[in-house]
N, C-alpha and C. Protein backbone atom coordinates (compact mmCIF):
# COMPACT_ATOMS: atom_id res chain seq x y z
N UNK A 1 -20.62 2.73 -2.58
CA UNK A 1 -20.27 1.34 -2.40
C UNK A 1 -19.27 0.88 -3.46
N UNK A 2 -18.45 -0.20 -3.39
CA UNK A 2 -17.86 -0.55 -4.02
C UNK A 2 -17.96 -1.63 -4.65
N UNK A 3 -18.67 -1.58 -6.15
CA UNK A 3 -18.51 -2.25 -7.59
C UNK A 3 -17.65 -3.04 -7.67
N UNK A 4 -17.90 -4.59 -7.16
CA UNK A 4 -16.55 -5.58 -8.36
C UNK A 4 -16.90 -5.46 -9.71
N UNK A 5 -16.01 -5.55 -10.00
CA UNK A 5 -15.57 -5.13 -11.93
C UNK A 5 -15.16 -6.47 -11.92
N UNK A 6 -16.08 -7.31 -12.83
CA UNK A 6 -15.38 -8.96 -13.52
C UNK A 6 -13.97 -8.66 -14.46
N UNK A 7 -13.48 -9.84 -13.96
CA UNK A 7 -11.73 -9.82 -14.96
C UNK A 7 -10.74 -9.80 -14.14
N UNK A 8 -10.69 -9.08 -12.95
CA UNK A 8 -9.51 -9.32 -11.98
C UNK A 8 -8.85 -10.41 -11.55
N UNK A 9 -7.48 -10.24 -12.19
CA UNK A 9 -6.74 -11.14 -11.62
C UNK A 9 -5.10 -10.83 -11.32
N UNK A 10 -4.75 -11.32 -10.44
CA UNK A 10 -3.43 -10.73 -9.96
C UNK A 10 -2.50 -10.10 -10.71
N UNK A 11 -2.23 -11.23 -12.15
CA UNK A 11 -1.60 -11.55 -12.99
C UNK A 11 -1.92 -10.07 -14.18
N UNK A 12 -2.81 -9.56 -13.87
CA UNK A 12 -3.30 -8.09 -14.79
C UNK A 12 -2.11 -7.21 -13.93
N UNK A 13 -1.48 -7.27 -13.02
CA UNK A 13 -0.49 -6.00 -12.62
C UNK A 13 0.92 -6.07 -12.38
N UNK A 14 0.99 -7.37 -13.52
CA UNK A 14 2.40 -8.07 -13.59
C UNK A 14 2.80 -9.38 -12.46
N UNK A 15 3.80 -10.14 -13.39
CA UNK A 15 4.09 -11.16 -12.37
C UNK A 15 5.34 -11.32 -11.61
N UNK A 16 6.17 -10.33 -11.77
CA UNK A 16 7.16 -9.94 -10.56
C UNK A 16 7.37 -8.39 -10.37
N UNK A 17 8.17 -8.00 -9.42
CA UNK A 17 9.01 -7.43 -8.72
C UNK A 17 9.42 -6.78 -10.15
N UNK A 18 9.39 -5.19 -9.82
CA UNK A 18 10.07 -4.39 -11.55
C UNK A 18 11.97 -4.18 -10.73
N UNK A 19 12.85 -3.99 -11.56
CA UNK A 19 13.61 -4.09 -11.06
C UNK A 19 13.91 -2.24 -11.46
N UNK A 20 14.08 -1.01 -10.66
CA UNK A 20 14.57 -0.06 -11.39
C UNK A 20 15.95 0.23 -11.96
N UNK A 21 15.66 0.88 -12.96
CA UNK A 21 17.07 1.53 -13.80
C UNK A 21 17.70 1.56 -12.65
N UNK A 22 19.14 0.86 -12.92
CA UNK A 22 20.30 1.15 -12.50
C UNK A 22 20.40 0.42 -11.09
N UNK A 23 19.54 -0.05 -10.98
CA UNK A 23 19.57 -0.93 -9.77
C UNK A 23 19.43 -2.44 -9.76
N UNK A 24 20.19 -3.16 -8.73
CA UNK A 24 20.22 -4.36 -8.70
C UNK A 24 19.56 -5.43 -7.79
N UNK A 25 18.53 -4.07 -7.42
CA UNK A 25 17.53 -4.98 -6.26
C UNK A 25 16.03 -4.41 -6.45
N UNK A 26 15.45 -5.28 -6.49
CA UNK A 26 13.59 -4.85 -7.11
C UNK A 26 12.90 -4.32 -6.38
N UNK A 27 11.80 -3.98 -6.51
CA UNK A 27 11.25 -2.52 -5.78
C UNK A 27 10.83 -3.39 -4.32
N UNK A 28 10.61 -4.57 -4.21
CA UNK A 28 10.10 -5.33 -2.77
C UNK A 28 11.55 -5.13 -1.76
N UNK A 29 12.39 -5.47 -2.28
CA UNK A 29 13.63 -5.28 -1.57
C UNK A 29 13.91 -3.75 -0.94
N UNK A 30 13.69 -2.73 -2.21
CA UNK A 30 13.80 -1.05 -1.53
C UNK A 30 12.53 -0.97 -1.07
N UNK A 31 11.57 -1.12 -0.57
CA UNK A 31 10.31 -0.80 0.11
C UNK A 31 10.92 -1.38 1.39
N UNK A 32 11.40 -3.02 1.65
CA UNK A 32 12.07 -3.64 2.95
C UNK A 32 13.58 -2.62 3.57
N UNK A 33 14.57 -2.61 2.79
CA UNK A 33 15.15 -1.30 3.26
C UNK A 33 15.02 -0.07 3.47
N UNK A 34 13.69 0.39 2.71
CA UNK A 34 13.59 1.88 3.40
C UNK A 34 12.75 1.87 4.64
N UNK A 35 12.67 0.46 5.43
CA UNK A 35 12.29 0.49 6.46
C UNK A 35 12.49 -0.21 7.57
N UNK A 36 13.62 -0.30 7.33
CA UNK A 36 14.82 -0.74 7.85
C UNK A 36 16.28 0.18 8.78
N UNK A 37 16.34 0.09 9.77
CA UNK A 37 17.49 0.91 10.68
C UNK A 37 18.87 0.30 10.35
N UNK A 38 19.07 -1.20 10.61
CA UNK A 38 20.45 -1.30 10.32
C UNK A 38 20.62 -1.87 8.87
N UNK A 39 19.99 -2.08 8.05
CA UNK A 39 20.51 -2.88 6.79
C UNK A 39 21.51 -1.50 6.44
N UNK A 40 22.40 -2.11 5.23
CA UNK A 40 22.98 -1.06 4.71
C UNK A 40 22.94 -0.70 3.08
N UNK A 41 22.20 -1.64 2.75
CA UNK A 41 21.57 -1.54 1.21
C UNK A 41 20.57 -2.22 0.77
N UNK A 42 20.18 -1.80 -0.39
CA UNK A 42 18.81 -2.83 -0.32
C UNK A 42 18.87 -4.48 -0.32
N UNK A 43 19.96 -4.94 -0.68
CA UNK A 43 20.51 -6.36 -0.72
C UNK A 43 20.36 -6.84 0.65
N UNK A 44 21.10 -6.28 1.74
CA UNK A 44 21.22 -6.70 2.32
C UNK A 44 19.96 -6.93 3.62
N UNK A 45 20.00 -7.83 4.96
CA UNK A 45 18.59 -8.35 5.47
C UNK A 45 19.26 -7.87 6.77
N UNK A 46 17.96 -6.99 7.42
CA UNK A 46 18.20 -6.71 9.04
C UNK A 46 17.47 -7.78 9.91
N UNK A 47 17.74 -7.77 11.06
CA UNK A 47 16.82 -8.58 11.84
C UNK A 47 15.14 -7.88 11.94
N UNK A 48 14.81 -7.07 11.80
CA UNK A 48 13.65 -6.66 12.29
C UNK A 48 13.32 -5.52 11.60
N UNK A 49 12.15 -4.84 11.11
CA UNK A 49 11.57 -3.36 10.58
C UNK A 49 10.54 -2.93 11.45
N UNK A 50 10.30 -1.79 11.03
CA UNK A 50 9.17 -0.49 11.06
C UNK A 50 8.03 -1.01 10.52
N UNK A 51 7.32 -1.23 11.56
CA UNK A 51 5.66 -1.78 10.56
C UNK A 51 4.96 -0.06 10.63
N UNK A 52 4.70 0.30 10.47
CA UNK A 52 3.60 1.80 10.02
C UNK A 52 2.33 1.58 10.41
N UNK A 53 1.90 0.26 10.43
CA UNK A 53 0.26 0.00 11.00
C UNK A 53 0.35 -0.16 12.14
N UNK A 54 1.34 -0.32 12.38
CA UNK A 54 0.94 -1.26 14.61
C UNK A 54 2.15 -0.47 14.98
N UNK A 55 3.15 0.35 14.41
CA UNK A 55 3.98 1.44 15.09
C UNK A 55 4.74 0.75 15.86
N UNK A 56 5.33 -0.36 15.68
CA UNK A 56 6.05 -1.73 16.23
C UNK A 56 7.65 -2.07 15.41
N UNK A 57 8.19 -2.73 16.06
CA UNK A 57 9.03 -3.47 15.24
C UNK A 57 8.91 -4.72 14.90
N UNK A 58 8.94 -5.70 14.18
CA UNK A 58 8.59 -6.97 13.99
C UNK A 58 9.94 -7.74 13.56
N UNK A 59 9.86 -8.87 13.67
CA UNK A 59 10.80 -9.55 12.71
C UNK A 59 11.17 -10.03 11.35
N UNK A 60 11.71 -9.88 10.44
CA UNK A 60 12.03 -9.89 9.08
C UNK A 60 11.44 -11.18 8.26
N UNK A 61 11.41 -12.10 9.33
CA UNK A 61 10.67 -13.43 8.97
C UNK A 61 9.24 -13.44 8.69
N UNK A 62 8.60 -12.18 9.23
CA UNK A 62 7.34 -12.29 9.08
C UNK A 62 7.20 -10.97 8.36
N UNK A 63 7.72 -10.92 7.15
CA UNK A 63 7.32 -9.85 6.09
C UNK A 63 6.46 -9.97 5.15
N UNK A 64 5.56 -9.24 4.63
CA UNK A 64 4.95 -9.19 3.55
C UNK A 64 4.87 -7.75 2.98
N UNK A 65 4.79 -7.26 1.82
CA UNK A 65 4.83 -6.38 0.83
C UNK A 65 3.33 -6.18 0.77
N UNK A 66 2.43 -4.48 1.52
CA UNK A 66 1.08 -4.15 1.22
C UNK A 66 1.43 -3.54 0.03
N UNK A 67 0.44 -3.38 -0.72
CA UNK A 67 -0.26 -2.64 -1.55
C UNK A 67 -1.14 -1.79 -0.64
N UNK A 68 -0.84 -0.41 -0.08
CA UNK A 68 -1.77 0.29 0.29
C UNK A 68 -2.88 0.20 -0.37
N UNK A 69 -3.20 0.81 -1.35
CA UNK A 69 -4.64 0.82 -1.91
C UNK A 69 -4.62 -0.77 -2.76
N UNK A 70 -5.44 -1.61 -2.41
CA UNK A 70 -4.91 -3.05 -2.94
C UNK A 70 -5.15 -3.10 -4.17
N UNK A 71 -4.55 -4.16 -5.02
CA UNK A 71 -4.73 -4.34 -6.48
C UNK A 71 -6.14 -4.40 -6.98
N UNK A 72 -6.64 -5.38 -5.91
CA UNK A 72 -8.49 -5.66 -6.21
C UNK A 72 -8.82 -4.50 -6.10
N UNK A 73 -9.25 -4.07 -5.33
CA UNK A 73 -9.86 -2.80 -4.77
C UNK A 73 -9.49 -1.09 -6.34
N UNK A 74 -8.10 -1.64 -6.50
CA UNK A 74 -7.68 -0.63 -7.67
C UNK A 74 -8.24 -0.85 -9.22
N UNK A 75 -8.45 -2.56 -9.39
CA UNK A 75 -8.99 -3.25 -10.25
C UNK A 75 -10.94 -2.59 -9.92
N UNK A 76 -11.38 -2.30 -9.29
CA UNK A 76 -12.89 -2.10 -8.89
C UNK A 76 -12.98 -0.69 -8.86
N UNK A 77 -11.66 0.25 -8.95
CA UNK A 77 -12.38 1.78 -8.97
C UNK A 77 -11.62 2.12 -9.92
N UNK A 78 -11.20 1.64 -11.17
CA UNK A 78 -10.71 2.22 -12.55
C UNK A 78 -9.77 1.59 -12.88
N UNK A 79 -8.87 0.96 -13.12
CA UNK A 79 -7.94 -0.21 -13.22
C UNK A 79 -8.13 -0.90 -14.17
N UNK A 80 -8.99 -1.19 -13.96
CA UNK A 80 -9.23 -2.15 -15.18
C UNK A 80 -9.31 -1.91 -16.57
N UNK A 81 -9.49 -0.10 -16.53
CA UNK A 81 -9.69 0.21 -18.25
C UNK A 81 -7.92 0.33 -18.07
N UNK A 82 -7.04 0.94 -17.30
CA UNK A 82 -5.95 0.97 -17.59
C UNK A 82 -4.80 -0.05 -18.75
N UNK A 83 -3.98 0.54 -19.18
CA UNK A 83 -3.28 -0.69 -19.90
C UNK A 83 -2.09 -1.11 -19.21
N UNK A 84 -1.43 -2.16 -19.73
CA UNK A 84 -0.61 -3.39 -18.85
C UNK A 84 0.27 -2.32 -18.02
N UNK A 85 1.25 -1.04 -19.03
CA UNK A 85 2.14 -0.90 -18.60
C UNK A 85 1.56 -0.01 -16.85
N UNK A 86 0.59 0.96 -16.70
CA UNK A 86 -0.20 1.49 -15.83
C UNK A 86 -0.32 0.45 -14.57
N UNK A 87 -0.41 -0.40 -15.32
CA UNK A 87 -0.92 -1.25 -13.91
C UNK A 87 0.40 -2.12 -13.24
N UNK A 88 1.52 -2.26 -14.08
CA UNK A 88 2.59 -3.11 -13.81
C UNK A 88 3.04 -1.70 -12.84
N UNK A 89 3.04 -0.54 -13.41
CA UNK A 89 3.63 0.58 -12.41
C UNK A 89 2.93 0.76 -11.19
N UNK A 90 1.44 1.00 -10.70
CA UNK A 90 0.87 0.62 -9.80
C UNK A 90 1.19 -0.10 -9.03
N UNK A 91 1.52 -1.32 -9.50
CA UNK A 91 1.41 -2.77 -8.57
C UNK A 91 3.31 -2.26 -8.01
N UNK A 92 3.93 -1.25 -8.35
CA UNK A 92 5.49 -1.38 -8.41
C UNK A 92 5.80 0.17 -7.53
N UNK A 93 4.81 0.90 -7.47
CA UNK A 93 5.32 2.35 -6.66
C UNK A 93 5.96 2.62 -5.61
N UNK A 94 6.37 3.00 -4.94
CA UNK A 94 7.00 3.22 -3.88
C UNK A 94 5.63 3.41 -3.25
N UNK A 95 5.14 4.69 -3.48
CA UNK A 95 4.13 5.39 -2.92
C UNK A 95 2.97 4.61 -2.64
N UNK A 96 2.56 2.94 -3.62
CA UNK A 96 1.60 2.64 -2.65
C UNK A 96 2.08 0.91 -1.89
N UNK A 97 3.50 0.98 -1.65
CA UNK A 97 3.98 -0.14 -0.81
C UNK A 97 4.65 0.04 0.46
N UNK A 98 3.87 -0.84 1.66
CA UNK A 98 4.72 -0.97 2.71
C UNK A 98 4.76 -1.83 3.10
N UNK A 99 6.46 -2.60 4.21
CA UNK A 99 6.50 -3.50 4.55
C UNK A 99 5.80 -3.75 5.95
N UNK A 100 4.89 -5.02 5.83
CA UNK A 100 4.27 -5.14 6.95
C UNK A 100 4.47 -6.40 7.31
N UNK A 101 3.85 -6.82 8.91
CA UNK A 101 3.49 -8.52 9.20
C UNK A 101 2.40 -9.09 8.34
N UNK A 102 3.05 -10.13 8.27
CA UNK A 102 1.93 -10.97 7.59
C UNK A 102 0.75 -11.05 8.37
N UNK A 103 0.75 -10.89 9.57
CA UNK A 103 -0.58 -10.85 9.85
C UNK A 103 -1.28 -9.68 9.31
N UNK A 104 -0.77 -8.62 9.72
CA UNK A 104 -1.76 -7.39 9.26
C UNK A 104 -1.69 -7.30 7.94
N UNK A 105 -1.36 -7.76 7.07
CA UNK A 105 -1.72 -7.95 5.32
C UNK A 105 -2.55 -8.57 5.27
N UNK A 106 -2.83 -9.94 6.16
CA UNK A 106 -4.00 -10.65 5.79
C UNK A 106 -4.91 -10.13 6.64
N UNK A 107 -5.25 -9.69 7.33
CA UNK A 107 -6.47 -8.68 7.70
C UNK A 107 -6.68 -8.05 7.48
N UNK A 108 -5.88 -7.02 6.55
CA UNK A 108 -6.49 -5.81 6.02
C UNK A 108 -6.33 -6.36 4.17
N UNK A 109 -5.91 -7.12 4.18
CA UNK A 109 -6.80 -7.77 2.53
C UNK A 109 -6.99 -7.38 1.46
N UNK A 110 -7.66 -7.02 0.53
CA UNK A 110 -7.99 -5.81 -0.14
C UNK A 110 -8.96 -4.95 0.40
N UNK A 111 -9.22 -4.65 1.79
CA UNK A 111 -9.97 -3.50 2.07
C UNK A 111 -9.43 -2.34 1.90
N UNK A 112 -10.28 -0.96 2.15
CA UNK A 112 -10.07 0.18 1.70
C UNK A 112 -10.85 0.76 3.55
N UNK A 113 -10.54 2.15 3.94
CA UNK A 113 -10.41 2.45 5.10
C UNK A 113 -11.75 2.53 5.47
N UNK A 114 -12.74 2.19 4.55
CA UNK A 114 -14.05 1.87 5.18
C UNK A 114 -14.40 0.65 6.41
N UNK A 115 -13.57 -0.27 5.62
CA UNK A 115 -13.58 -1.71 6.18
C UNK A 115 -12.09 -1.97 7.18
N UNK A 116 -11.37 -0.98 6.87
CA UNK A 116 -10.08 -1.23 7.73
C UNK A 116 -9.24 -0.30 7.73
N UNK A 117 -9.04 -0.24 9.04
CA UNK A 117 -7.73 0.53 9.60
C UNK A 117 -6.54 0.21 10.46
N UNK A 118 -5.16 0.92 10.25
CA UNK A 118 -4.13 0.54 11.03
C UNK A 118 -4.62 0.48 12.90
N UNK A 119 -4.13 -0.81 13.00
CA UNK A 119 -4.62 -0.90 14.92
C UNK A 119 -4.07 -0.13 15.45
N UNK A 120 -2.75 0.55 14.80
CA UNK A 120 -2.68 2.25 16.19
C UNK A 120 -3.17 3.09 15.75
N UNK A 121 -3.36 3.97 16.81
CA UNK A 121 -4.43 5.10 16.06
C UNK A 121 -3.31 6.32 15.24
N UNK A 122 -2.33 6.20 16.04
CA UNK A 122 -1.30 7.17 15.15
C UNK A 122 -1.58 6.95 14.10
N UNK A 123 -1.33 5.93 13.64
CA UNK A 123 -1.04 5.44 12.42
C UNK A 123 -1.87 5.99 11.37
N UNK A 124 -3.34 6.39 11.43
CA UNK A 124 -4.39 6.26 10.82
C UNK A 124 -4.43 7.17 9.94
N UNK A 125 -3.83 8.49 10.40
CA UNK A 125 -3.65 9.48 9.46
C UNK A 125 -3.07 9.51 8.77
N UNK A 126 -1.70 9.29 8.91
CA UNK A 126 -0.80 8.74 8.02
C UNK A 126 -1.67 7.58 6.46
N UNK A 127 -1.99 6.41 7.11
CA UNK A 127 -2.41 5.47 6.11
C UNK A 127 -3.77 6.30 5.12
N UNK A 128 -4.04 7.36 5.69
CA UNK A 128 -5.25 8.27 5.28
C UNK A 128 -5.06 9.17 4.17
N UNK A 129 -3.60 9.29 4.58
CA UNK A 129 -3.13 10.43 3.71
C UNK A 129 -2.22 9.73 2.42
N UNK A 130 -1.83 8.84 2.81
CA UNK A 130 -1.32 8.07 1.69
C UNK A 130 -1.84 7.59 0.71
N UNK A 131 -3.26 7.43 1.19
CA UNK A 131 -3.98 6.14 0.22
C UNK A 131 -4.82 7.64 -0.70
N UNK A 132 -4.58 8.34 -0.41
CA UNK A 132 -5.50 9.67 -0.85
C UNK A 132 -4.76 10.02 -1.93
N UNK A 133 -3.20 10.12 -1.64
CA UNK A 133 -2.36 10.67 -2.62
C UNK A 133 -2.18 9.38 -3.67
N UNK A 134 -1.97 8.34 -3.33
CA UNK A 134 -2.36 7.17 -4.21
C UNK A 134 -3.57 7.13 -5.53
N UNK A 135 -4.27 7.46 -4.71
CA UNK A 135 -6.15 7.67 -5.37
C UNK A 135 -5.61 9.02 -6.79
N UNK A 136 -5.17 9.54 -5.92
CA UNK A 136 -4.93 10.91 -6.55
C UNK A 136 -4.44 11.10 -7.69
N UNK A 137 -2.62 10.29 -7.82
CA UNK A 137 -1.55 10.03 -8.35
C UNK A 137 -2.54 9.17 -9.80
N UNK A 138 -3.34 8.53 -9.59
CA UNK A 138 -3.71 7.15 -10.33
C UNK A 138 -5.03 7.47 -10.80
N UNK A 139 -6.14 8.83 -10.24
CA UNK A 139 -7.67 9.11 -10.65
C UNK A 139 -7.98 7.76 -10.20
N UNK A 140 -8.03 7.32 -8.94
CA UNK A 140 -8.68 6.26 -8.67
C UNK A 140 -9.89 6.47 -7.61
N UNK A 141 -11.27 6.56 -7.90
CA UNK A 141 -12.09 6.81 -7.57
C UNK A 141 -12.73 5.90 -5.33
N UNK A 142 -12.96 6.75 -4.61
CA UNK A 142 -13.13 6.04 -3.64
C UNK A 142 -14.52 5.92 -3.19
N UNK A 143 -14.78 5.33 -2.46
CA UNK A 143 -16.43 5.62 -1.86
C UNK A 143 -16.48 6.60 -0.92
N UNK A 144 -18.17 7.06 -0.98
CA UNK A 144 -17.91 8.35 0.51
C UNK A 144 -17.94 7.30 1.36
N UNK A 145 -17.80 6.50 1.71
CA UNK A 145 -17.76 5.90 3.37
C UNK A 145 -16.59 5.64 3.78
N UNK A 146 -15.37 5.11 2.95
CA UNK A 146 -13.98 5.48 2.74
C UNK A 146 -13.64 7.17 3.18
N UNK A 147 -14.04 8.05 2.11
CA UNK A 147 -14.12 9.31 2.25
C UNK A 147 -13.57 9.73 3.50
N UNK A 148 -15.18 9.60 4.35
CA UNK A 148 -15.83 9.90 5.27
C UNK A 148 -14.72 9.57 6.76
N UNK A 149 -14.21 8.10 6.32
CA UNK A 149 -13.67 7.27 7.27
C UNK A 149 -11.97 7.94 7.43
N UNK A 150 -11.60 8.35 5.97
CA UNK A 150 -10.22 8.47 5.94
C UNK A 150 -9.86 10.85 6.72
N UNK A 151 -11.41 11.10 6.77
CA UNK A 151 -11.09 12.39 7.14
C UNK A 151 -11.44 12.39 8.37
N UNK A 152 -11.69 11.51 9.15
CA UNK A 152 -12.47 11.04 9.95
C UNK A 152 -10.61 11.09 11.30
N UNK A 153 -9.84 10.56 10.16
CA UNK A 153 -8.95 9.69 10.98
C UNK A 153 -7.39 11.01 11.59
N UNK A 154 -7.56 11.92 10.49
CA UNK A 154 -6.60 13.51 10.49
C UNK A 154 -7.15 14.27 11.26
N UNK A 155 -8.30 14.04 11.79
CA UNK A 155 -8.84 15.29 12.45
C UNK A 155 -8.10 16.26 13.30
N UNK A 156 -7.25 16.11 14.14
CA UNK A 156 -6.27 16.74 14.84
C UNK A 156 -4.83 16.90 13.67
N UNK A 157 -4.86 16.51 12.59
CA UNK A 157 -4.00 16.96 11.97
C UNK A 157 -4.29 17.86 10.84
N UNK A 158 -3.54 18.09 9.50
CA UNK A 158 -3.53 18.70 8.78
C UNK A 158 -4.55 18.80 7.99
N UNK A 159 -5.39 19.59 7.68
CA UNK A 159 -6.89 19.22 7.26
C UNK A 159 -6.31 18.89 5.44
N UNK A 160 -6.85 17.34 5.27
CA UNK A 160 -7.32 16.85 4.11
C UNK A 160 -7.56 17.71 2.75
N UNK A 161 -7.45 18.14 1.84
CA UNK A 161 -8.40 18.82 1.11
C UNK A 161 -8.98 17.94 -0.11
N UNK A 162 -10.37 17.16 0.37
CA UNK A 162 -10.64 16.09 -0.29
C UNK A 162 -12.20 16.52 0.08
């Protein structure tokens, strides 16, 4: 099960957008262009992206920036002993951001794949395998019902080694 850990607050994993070396657009902007067909840099705005959960295209107006494995949820399985700079990088990876609808950010919340999964089923393995290498990347501890749920979801694919 999953332990809230008192102290969480947003503001523990930085309060903007890191901007990387040598670049002039912050990591929310390259997460929105690398999922993106016609933009032609990260500056610039397409009409529509690649959502990864619903295997759709949506419109640009209704974007929001996931945290695959969410901040809370990262704050509740080891996070919290981390120090500022750990967690400002977390909250900033490539590896655990995608651009989604605002709807499906606010339904999937800070859950973890116990409590939620992408509505296509394609999708599932994928979000399975990501949040694993996330966990991984970071020693961030999961529940077996997560576990259970995320090997649950590859079965016809590449077997897990978790």
């Amino acid at each position: 099960m999953r332990h809230k850990v008192l102290g969480y607050d947003r503001s523990e994993f930085g309060n903007d957008w890191a901007v990387p070396l040598g670049s002039t657009c912050n990591t929310r902007q390259h997460v929105i262009f690398s999922q993106s067909a016609a933009a032609t840099d990260c500056a610039s705005e397409s009409a529509e992206l690649f959502d990864p959960y619903s295997q759709t295209h949506f419109p640009t107006s209704d974007i929001e920036v996931d945290h695959i494995f969410p901040l809370s949820a990262a704050w509740d399985h080891g996070a919290y002993a981390w120090d500022d700079e750990t967690r400002k990088n977390f909250a900033n990876d490539p590896l655990n951001l995608v651009a989604t609808s605002r709807s499906l950010n606010q339904s999937k919340s800070d859950s973890l794949p116990d409590e939620w999964l992408p509505p296509h089923p394609a999708a599932r393995c994928w979000y399975s395998e990501r949040l694993a290498a996330i966990a991984a990347a970071y020693s961030l501890s999961l529940s077996e019902a997560s576990l259970s749920t995320m090997k649950r979801q590859c079965q016809l694919g590449i077997p897990i080694p978790w």
